[in-house]
Protein backbone atom coordinates (compact mmCIF):
# COMPACT_ATOMS: atom_id res chain seq x y z
CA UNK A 1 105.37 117.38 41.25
CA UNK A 2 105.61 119.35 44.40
CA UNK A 3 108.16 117.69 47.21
CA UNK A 4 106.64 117.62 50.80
CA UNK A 5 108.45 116.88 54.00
CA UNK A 6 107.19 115.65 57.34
CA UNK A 7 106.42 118.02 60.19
CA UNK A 8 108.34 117.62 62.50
CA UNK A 9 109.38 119.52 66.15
CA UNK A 10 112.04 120.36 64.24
CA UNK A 11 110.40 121.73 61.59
CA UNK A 12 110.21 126.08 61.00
CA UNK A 13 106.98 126.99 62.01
CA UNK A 14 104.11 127.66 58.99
CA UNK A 15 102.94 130.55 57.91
CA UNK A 16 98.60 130.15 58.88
CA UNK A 17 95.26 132.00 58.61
CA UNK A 18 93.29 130.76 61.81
CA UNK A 19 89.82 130.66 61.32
CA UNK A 20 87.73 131.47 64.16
CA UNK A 21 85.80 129.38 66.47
CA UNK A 22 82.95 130.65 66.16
CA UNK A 23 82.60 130.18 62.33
CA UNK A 24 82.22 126.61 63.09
CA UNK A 25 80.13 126.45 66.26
CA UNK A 26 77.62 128.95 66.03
CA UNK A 27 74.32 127.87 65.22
CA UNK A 28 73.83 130.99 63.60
CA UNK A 29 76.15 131.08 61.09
CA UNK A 30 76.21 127.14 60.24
CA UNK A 31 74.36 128.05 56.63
CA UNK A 32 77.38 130.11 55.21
CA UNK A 33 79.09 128.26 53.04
CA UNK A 34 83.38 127.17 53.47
CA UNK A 35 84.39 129.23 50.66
CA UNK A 36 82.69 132.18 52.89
CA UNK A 37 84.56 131.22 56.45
CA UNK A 38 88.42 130.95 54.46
CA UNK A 39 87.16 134.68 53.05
CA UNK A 40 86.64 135.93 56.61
CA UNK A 41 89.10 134.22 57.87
CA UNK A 42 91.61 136.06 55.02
CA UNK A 43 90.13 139.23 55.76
CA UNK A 44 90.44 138.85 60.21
CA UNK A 45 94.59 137.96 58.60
CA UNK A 46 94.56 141.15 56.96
CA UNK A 47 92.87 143.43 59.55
CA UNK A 48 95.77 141.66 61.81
CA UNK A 49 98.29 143.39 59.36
CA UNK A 50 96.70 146.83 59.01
CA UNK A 51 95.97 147.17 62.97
CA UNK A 52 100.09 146.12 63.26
CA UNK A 53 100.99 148.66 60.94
CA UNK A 54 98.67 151.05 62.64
CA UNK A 55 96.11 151.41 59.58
CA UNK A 56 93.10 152.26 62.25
CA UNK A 57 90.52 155.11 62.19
CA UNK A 58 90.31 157.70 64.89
CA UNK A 59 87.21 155.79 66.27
CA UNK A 60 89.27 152.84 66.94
CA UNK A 61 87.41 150.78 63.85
CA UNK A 62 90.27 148.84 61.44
CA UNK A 63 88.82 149.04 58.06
CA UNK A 64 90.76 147.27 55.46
CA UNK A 65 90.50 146.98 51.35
CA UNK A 66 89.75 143.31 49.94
CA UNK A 67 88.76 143.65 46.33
CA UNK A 68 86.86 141.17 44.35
CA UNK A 69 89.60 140.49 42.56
CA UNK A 70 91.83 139.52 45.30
CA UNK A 71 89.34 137.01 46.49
CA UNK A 72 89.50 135.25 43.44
CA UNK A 73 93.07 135.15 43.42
CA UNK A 74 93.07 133.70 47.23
CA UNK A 75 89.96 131.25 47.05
CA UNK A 76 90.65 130.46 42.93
CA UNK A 77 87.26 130.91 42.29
CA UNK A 78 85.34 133.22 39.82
CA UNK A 79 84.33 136.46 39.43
CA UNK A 80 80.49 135.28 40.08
CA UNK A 81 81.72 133.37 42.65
CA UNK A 82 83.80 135.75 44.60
CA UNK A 83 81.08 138.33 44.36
CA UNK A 84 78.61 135.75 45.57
CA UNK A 85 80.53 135.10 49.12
CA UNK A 86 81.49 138.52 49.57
CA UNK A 87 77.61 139.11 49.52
CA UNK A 88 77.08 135.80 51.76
CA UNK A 89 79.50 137.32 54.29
CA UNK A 90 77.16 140.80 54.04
CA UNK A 91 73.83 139.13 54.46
CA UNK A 92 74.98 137.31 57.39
CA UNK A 93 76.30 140.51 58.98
CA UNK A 94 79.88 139.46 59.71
CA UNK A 95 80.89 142.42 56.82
CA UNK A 96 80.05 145.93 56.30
CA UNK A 97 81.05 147.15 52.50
CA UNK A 98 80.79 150.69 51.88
CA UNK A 99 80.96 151.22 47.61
CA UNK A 100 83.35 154.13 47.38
CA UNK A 101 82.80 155.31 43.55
CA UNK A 102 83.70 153.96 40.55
CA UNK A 103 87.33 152.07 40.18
CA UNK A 104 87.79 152.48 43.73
CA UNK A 105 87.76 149.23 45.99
CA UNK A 106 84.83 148.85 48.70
CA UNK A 107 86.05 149.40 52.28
CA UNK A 108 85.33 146.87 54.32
CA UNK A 109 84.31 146.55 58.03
CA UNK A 110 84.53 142.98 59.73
CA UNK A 111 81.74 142.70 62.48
CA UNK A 112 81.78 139.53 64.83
CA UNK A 113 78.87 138.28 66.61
CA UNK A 114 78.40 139.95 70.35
CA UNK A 115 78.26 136.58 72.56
CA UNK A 116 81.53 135.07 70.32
CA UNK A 117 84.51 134.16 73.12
CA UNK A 118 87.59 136.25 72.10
CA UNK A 119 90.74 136.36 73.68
CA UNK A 120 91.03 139.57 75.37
CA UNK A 121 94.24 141.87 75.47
CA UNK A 122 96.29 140.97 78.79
CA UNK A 123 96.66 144.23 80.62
CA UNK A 124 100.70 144.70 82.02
CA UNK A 125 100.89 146.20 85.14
CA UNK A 126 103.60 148.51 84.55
CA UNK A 127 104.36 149.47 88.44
CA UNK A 128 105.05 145.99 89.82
């Protein structure tokens, strides 16, 4: 049995995957399913890592590799099942896989719809 312990101020901070607001208020996007959102949310965590480590294309576009496999490991779901919210996410436009031949993963581009409120980059003003 695993031993939990209250969260406290004191407490280190956790280790999270933030799911975006608009996931969860756009009308739009209300019909994907939960296993879909965690699955976008996992890949906006990885993006995160590969635009830190610099992992961008010359056009400014992060795209990342999530195979099917790893989303079955993440979400413990099947094979079916994985494949079936991967192509949810797709449909709904929030993805872009590109097949790249046989054995090799997809590469993925994660879209976001155009009126969603992000936080925007604060600018420092290096000459004051």
């Amino acid at each position: 049995m695993k031993i939990f312990c209250k969260f406290t101020t004191d407490s280190p901070a956790a280790s999270y995957v933030p799911l975006p607001r608009f996931l969860l208020q756009d009308e739009t996007l209300c019909e994907i399913s939960n296993d879909a959102k965690v699955l976008y949310a996992l890949l906006l965590d990885r993006a995160s890592i590969s635009r830190q480590n610099g992992y961008v294309e010359p056009d400014g576009t992060i795209r990342l590799y999530f195979t099917v496999e790893q989303a079955q490991a993440k979400l413990h779901r099947s094979r079916q099942s994985a494949t079936r919210i991967f192509r949810e996410l797709e449909y709904s436009g929030l993805i872009v896989r590109r097949k790249q031949g046989l054995g090799k993963p997809a590469l993925i581009t994660l879209n976001y719809p155009a009126d969603a409120k992000l936080i925007a980059k604060e600018e420092t003003n290096a000459q004051t």
